[in-house]
Protein backbone atom coordinates (compact mmCIF):
# COMPACT_ATOMS: atom_id res chain seq x y z
CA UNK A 1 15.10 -135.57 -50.46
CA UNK A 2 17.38 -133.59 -48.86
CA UNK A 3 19.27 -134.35 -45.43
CA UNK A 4 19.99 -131.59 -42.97
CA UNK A 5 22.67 -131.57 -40.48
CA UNK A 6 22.60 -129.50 -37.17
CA UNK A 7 25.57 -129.50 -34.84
CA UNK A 8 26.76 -132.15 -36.22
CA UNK A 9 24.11 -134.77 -36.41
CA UNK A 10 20.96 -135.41 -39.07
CA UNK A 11 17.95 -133.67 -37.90
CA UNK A 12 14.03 -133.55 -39.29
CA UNK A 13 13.79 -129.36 -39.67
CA UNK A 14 9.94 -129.63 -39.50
CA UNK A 15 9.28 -131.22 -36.69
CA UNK A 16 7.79 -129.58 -33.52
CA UNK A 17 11.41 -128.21 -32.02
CA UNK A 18 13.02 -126.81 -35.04
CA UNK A 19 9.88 -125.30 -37.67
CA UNK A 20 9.75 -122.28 -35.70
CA UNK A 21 13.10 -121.11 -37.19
CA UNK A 22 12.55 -121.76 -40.68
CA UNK A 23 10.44 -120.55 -43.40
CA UNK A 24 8.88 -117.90 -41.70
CA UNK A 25 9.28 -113.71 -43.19
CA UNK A 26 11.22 -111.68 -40.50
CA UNK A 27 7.72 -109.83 -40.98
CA UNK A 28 6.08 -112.36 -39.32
CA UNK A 29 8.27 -113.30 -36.49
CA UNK A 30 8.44 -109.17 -35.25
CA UNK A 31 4.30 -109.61 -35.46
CA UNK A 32 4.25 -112.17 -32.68
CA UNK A 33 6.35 -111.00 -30.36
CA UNK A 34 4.97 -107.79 -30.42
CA UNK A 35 1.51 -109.17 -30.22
CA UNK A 36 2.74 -111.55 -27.48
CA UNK A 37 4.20 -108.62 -25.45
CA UNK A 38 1.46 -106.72 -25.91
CA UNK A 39 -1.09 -109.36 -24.40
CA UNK A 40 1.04 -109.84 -21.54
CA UNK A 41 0.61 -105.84 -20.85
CA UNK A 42 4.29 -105.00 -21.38
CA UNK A 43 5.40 -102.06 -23.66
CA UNK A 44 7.57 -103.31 -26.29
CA UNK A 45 9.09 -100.15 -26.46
CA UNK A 46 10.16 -99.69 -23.26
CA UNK A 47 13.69 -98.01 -23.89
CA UNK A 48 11.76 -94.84 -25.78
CA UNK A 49 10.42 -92.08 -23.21
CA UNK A 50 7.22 -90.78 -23.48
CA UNK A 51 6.03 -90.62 -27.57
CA UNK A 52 2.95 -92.66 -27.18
CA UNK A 53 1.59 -91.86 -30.30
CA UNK A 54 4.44 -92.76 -31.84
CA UNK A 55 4.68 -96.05 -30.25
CA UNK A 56 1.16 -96.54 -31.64
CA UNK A 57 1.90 -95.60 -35.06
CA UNK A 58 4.95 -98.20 -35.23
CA UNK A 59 2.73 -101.10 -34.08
CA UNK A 60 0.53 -100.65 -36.71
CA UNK A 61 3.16 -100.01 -39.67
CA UNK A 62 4.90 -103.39 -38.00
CA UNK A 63 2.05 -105.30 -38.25
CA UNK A 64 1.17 -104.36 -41.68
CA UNK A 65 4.84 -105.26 -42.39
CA UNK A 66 5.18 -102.04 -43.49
CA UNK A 67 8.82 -100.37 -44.35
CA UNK A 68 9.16 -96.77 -41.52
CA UNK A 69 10.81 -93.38 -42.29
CA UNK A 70 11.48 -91.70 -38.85
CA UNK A 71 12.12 -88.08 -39.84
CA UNK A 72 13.11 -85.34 -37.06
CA UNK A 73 15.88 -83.53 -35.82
CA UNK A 74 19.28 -85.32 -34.60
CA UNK A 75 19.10 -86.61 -31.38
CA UNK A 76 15.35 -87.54 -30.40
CA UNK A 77 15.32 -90.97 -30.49
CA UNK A 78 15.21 -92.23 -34.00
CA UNK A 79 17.80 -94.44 -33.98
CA UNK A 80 16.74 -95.53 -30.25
CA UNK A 81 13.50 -96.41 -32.02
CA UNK A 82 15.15 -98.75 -34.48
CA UNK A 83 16.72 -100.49 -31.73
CA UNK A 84 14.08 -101.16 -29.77
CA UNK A 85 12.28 -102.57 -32.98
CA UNK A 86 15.68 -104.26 -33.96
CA UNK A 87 14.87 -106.33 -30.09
CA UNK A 88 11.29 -107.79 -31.73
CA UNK A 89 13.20 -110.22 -33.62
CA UNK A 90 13.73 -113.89 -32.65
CA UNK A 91 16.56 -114.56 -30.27
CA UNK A 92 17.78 -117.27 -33.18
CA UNK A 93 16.93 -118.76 -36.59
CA UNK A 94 18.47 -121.48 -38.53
CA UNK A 95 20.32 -120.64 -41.41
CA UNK A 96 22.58 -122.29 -44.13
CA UNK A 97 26.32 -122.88 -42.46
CA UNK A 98 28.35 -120.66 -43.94
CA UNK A 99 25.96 -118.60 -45.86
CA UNK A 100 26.83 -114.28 -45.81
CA UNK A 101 23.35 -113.27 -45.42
CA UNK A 102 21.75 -116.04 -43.36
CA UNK A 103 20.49 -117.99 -46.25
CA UNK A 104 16.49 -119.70 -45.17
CA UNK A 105 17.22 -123.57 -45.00
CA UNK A 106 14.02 -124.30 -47.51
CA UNK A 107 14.09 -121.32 -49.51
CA UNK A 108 17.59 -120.59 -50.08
CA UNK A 109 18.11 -117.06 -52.36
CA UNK A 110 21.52 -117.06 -52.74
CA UNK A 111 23.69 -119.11 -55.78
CA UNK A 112 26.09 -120.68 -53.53
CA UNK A 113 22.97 -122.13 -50.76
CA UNK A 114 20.46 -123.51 -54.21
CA UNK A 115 22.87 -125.35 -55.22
CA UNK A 116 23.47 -126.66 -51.17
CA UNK A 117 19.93 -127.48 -51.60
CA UNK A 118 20.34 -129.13 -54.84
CA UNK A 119 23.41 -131.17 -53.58
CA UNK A 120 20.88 -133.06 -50.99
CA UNK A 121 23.17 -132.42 -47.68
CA UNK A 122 22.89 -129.17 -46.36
CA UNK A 123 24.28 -127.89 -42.88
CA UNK A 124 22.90 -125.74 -41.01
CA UNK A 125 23.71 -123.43 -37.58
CA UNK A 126 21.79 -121.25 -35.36
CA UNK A 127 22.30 -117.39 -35.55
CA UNK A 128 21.23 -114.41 -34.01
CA UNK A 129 18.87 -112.29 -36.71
CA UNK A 130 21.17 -109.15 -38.01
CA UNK A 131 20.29 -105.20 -37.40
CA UNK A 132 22.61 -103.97 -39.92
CA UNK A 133 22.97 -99.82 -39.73
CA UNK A 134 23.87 -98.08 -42.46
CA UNK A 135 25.03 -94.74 -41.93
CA UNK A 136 23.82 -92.70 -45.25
CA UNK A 137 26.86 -91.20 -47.18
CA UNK A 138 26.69 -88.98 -50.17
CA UNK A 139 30.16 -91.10 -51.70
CA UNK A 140 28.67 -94.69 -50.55
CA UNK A 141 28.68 -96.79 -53.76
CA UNK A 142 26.12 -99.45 -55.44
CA UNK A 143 28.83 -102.09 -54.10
CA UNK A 144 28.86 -101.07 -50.83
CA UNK A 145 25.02 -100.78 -50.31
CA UNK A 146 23.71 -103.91 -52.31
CA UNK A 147 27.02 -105.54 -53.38
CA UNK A 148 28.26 -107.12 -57.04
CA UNK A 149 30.10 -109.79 -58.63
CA UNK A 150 33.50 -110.00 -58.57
CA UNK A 151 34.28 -110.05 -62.51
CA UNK A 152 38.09 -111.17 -61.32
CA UNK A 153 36.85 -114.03 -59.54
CA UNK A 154 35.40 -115.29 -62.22
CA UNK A 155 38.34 -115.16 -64.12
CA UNK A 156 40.20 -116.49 -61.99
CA UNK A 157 37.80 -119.98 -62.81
CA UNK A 158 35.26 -119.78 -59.89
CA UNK A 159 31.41 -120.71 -61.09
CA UNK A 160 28.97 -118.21 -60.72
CA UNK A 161 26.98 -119.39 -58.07
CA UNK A 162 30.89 -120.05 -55.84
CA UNK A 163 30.13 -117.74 -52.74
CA UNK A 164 33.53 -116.09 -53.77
CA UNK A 165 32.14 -114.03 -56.77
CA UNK A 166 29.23 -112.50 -55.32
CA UNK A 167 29.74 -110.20 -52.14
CA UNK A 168 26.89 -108.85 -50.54
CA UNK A 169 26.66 -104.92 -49.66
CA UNK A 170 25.10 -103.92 -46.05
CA UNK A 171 21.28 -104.43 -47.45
CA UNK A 172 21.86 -107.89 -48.33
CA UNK A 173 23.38 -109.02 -44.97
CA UNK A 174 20.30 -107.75 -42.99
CA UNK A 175 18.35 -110.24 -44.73
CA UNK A 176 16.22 -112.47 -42.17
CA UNK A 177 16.65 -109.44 -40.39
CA UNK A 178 16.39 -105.59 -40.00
CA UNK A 179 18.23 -103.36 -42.55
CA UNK A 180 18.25 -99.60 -41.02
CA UNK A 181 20.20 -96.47 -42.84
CA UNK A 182 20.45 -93.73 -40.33
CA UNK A 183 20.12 -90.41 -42.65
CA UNK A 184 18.20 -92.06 -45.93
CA UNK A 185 18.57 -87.98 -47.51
CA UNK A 186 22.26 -88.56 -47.41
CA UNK A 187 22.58 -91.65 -49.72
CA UNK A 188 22.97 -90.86 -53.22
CA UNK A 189 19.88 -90.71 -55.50
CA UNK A 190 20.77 -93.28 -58.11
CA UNK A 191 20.94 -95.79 -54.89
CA UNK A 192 17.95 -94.84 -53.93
CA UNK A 193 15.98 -96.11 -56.73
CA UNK A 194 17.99 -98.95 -55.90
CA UNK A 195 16.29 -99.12 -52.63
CA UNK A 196 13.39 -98.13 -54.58
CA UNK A 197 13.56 -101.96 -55.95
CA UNK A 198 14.08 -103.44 -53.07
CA UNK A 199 11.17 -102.54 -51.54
CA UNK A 200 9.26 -102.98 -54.15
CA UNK A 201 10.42 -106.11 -56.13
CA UNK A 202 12.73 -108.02 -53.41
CA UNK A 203 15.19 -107.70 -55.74
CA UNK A 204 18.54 -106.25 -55.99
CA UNK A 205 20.33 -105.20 -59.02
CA UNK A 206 24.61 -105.71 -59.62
CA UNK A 207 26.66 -101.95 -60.50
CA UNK A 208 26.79 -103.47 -64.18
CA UNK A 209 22.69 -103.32 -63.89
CA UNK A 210 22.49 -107.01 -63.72
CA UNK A 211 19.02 -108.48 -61.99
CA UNK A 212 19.97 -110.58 -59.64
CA UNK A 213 17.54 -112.97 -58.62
CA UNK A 214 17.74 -113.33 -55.03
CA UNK A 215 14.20 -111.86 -53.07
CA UNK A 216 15.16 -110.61 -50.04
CA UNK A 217 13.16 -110.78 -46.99
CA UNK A 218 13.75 -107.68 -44.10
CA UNK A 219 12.46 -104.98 -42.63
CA UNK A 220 13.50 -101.85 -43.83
CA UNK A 221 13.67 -98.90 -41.21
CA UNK A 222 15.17 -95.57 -42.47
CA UNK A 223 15.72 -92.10 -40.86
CA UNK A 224 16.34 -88.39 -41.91
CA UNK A 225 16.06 -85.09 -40.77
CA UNK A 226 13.25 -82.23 -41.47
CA UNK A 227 14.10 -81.28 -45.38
CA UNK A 228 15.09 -77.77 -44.25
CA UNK A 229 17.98 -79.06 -42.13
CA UNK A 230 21.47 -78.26 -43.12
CA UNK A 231 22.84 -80.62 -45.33
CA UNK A 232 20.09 -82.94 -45.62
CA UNK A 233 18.47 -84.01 -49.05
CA UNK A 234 15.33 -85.24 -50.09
CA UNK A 235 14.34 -88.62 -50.33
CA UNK A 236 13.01 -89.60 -53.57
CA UNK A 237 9.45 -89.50 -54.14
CA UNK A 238 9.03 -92.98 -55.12
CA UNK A 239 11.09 -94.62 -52.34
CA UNK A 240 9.03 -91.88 -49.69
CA UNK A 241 5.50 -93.89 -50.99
CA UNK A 242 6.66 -97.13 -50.43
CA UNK A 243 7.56 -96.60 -46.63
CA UNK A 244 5.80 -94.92 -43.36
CA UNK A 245 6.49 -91.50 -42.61
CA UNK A 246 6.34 -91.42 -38.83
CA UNK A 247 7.59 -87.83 -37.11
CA UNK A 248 9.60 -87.78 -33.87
CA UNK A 249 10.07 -84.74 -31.99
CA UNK A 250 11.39 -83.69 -29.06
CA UNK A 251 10.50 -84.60 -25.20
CA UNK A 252 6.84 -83.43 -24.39
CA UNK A 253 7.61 -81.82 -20.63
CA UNK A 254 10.64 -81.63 -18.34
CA UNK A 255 10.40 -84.90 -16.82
CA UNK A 256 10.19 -86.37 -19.88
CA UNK A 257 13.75 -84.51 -21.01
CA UNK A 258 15.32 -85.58 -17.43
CA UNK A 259 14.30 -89.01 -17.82
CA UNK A 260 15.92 -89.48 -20.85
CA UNK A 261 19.03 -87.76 -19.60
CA UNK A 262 19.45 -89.83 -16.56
CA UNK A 263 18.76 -92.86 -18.33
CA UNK A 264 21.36 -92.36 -20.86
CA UNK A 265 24.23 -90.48 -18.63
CA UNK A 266 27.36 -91.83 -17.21
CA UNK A 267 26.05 -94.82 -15.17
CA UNK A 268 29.16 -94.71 -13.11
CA UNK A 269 28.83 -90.96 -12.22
CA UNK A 270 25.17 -91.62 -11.35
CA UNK A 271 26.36 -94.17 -8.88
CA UNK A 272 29.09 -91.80 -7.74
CA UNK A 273 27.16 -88.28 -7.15
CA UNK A 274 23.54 -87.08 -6.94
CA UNK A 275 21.37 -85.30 -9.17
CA UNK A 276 18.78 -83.46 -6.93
CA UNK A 277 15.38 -82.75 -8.89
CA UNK A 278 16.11 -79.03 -8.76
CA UNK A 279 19.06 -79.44 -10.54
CA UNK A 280 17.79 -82.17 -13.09
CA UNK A 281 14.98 -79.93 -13.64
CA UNK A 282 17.07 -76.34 -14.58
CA UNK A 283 19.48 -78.17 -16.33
CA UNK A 284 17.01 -79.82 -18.78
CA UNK A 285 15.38 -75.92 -18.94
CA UNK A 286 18.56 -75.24 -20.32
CA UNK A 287 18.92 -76.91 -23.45
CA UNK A 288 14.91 -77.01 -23.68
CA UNK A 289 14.92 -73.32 -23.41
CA UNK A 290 17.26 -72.98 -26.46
CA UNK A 291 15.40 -75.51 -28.18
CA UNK A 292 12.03 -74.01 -28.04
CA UNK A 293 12.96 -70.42 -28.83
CA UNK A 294 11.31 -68.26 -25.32
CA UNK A 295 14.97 -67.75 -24.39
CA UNK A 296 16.10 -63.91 -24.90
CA UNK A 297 18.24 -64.72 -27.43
CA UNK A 298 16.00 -66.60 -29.50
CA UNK A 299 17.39 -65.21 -32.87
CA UNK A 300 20.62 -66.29 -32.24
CA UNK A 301 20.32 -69.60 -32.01
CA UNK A 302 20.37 -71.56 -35.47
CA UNK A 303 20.53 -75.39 -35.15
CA UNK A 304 18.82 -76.10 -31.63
CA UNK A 305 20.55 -78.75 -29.56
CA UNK A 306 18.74 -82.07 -28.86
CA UNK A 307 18.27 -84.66 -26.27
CA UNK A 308 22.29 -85.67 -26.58
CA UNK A 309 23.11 -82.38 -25.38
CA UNK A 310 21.21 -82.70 -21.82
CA UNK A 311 22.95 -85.83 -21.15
CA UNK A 312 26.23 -84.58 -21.37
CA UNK A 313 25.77 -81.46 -19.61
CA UNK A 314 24.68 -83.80 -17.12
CA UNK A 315 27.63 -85.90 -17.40
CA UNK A 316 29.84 -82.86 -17.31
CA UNK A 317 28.22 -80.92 -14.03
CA UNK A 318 28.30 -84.61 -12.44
CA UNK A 319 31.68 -85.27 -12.96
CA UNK A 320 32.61 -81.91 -11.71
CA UNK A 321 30.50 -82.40 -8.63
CA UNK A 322 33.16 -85.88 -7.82
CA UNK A 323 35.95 -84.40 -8.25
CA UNK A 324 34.87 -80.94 -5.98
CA UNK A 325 34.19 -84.37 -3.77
CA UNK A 326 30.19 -83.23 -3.95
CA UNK A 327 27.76 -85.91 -2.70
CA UNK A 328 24.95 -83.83 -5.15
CA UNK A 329 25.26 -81.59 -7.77
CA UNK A 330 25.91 -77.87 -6.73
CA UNK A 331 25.94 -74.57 -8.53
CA UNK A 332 29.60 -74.33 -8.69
CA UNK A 333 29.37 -77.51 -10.31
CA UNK A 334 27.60 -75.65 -13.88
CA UNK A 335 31.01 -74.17 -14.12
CA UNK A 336 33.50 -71.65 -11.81
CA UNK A 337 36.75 -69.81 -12.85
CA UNK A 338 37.87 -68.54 -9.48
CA UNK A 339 35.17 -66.96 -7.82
CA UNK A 340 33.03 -66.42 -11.03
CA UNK A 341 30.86 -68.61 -12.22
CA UNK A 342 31.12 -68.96 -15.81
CA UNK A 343 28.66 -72.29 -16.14
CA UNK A 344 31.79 -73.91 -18.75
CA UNK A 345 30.58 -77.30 -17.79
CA UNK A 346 27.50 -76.02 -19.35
CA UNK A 347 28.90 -74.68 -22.12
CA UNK A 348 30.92 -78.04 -22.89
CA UNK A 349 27.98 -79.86 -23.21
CA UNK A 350 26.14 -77.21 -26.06
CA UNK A 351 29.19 -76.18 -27.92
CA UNK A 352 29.18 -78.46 -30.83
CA UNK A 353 25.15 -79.43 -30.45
CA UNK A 354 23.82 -75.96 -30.59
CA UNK A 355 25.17 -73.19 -33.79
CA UNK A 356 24.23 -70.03 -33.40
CA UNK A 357 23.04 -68.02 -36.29
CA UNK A 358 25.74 -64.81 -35.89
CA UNK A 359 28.99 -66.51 -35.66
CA UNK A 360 30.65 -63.37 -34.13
CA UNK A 361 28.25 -63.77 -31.23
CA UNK A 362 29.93 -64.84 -27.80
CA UNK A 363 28.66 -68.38 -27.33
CA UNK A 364 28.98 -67.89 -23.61
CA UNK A 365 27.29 -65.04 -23.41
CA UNK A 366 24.48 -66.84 -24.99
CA UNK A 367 24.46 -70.34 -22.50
CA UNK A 368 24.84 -67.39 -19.56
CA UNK A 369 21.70 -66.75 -20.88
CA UNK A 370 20.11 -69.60 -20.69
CA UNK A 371 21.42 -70.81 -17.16
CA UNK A 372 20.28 -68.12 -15.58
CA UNK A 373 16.84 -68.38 -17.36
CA UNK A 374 16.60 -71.81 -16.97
CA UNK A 375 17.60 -71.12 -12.90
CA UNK A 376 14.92 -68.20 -12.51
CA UNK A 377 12.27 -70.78 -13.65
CA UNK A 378 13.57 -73.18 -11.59
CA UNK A 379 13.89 -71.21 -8.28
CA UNK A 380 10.49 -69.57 -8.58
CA UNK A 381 9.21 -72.91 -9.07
CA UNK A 382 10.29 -73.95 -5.82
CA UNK A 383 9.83 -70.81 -4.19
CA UNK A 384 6.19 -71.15 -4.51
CA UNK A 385 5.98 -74.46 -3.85
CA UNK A 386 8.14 -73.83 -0.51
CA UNK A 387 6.89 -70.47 0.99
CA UNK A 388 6.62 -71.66 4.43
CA UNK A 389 10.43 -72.75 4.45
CA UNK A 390 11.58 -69.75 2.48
CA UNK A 391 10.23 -67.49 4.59
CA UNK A 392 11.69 -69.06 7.53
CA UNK A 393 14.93 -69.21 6.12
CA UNK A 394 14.86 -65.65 5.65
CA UNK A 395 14.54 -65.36 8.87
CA UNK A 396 17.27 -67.13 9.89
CA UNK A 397 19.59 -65.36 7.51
CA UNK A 398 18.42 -61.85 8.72
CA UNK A 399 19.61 -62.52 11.76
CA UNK A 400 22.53 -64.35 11.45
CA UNK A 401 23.92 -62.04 8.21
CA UNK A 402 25.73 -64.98 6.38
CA UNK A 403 24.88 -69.02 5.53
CA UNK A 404 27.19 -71.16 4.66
CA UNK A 405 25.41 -73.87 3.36
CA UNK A 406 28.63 -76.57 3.64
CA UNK A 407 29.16 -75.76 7.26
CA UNK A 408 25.40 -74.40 8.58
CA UNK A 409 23.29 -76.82 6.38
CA UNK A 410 22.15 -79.47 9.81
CA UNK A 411 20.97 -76.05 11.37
CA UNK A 412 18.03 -76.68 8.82
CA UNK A 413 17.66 -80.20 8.10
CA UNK A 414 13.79 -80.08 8.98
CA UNK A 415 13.27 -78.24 6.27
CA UNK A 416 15.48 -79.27 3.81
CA UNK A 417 13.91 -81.52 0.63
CA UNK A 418 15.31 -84.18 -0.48
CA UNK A 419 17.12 -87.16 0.97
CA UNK A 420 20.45 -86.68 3.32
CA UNK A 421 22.74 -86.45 0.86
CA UNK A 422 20.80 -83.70 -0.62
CA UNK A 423 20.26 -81.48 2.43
CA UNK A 424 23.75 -79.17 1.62
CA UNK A 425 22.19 -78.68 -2.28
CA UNK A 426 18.88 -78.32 -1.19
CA UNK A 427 19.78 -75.57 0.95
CA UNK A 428 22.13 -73.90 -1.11
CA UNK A 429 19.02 -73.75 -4.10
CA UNK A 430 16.79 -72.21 -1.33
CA UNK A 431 19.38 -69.71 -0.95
CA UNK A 432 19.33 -69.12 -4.30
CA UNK A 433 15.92 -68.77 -4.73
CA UNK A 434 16.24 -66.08 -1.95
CA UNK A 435 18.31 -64.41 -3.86
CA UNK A 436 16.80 -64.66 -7.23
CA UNK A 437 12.68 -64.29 -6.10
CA UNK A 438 12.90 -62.51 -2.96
CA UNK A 439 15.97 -60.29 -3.03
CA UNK A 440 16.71 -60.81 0.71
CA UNK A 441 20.03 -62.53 -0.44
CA UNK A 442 23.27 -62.55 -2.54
CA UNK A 443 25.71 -64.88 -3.42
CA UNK A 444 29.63 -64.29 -2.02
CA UNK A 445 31.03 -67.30 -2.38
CA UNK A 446 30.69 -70.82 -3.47
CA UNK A 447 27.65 -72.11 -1.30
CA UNK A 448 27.94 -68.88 1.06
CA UNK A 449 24.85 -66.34 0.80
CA UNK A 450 24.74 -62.83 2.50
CA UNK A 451 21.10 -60.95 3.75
CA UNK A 452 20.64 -58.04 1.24
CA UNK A 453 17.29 -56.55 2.64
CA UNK A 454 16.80 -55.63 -1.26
């Protein structure tokens, strides 16, 4: 009979405080707390915005225990959706003390934790279930991804079942636990029939094509890019019909796109300056513009930019907002070089997330493209929705010739949106849209508009 030691101290592993965290597939544990969460009415994918059908389709491949491909472009959430999977597993288990992938106390796999087992005294400790990401590399080797035995250990006199000779790759640590590669295309094929058997058989095989017979239990979560993306490769057939394919695209609306931006920005420059709606809402039209192809340019843009792009632009055009010592966002804050605007905070959050398909075209020319698309949208949006205020604002401008919206923004407070610290951005975007829907005004000056009866 064997005798288990926790902490220090014998302990009986079955009884009613301890059996939880034994003996039990990682399959099983993610398919009660989702079920559990799910009773309760909360979404256990809280972190991913929007995707509902998504959501719906990963239930169902958890439950089933099912392995999941995530396939779409960089930067929609993938990754986020591995995580939030990754947060279904048990806060603890027990494992063998000691043990490199978190050996099961009862059903040991490993050499070194059977023959623990046999011994009759085995210790244990409590950890923390692994995620274990793998990023896919075409030069990652059958060592590094499942792991071997060390031929010099053995000759050096250890026993082949000494935790010393074998070393476990990446896919044998995240056993009791979730294994995810992030790009699957990118790994070599010959490892991915090695995958192949892992998914299949629970078993791994050594580089010298040794079986080794250790069945591991995980959950296997894998994503890649659309098969026409550059530098991406297929994934084998076989290893594709042993997993999920589940597609995830980008945001459904604008909301959806500023959510996820402000979410995942700065947190300290959200504390620091505000990011009125009418901002949030062009500068999401800006990347979603170049992503969905109605921009004028739409031929010359090659690799589109994703989600990762909108949040730094907004971490850019915040930061330049504190240190212009702006309580919200302004215009001047997309980007100024003297008294032009050039929108290079823009720009520094695209270049390097969106290619463009002539390489001899201007990139600028291109983002000045979309900012002042993405602002013409924007401003007859709230043009419409504002006629009443526009129209006496106007007015007002008519008569007096010149607004400067730092200085003569409490003039029009009534009618401002947004909260107080809004009223000086707010009024500078109505000016704007003056000047953009109604021609009765033109920009002279940072936050200064002059009448121009069209």
């Amino acid at each position: 009979m064997t005798t288990y030691l926790l902490e220090g101290r014998e302990v009986d592993i079955w009884n009613e405080e301890l059996s939880y965290y034994h003996s039990r597939s990682i399959a099983e544990y993610i398919r009660e707390n989702l079920l559990r969460l799910e009773e309760k009415g909360i979404d256990p994918f809280s972190e991913i915005v929007g995707k509902e059908k998504e959501k719906e389709l990963v239930k169902n491949a958890l439950l089933s225990g099912s392995s999941i491909l995530f396939r779409g472009r960089k930067g929609y959430g993938k990754t986020t959706f591995a995580k939030a999977i990754a947060k279904l597993l048990p806060e603890k288990i027990l494992a063998i003390k000691g043990c490199k992938i978190n050996d099961d106390p009862v059903n040991p796999v490993c050499f070194s934790c059977r023959k623990k087992l046999e011994s009759g005294v085995v210790e244990l400790e409590w950890v923390k279930p692994r995620f274990v990401r793998i990023c896919g590399d075409p030069m990652m080797t059958t060592r590094q991804l499942i792991g071997g035995i060390s031929l010099q250990k053995i000759r050096e006199g250890y026993d082949l079942d000494s935790p010393e000779v074998f070393t476990p790759g990446r896919i044998l640590k995240a056993n009791r636990g979730i294994a995810y590669v992030d790009e699957l295309g990118a790994i070599p094929s010959a490892l991915q029939t090695l995958l192949h058997e892992l998914l299949e058989e629970k078993q791994v095989t050594t580089p010298e094509g040794d079986i080794i017979p250790m069945r591991i239990d995980l959950i296997f979560l894998a994503s890649t890019n659309p098969a026409n993306y550059r530098g991406v490769s297929d994934v084998k057939e076989p290893l594709l019909d042993r997993m999920e394919e589940i597609e995830i695209g980008p945001p459904n609306s604008v909301e959806e796109e500023i959510e996820i931006a402000m979410r995942n920005s700065n947190e300290w420059l959200r504390e620091s300056v505000v990011m009125p709606e009418w901002h949030a809402k062009t500068l999401s039209r800006v990347v979603m513009l170049a992503r969905s192809g109605e921009v004028r340019l739409p031929d010359r843009i090659e690799v589109e930019p994703s989600c990762r792009a909108t949040i730094k632009v907004f971490d850019h055009v915040m930061a330049s907002a504190l240190r212009r010592k702006h309580r919200a966002v302004m215009i001047s804050d997309y980007g100024v070089n003297g008294e032009k605007y050039d929108f290079s905070n823009v720009l520094l959050g695209l270049r390097g997330r969106m290619r463009l398909e002539f390489q001899a075209e201007k990139f600028e020319e291109v983002v000045s493209v979309l900012v002042n698309d993405a602002l013409e949208i924007t401003c007859s949006e709230y043009f419409s929705k504002m006629q009443k205020e526009m129209s006496r604002l106007a007015v007002e401008l008519g008569k007096r010739g010149e607004i400067n919206v730092y200085t003569d923004f409490t003039d029009f407070y009534e009618i401002l949106p947004g909260c107080e610290c809004e009223k000086v951005s707010a009024l500078e975007f109505m000016l704007e849209s003056l000047a953009r829907c109604a021609e009765v005004a033109e920009r002279v000056g940072d936050g200064i508009y002059a009448y121009s009866p069209g």
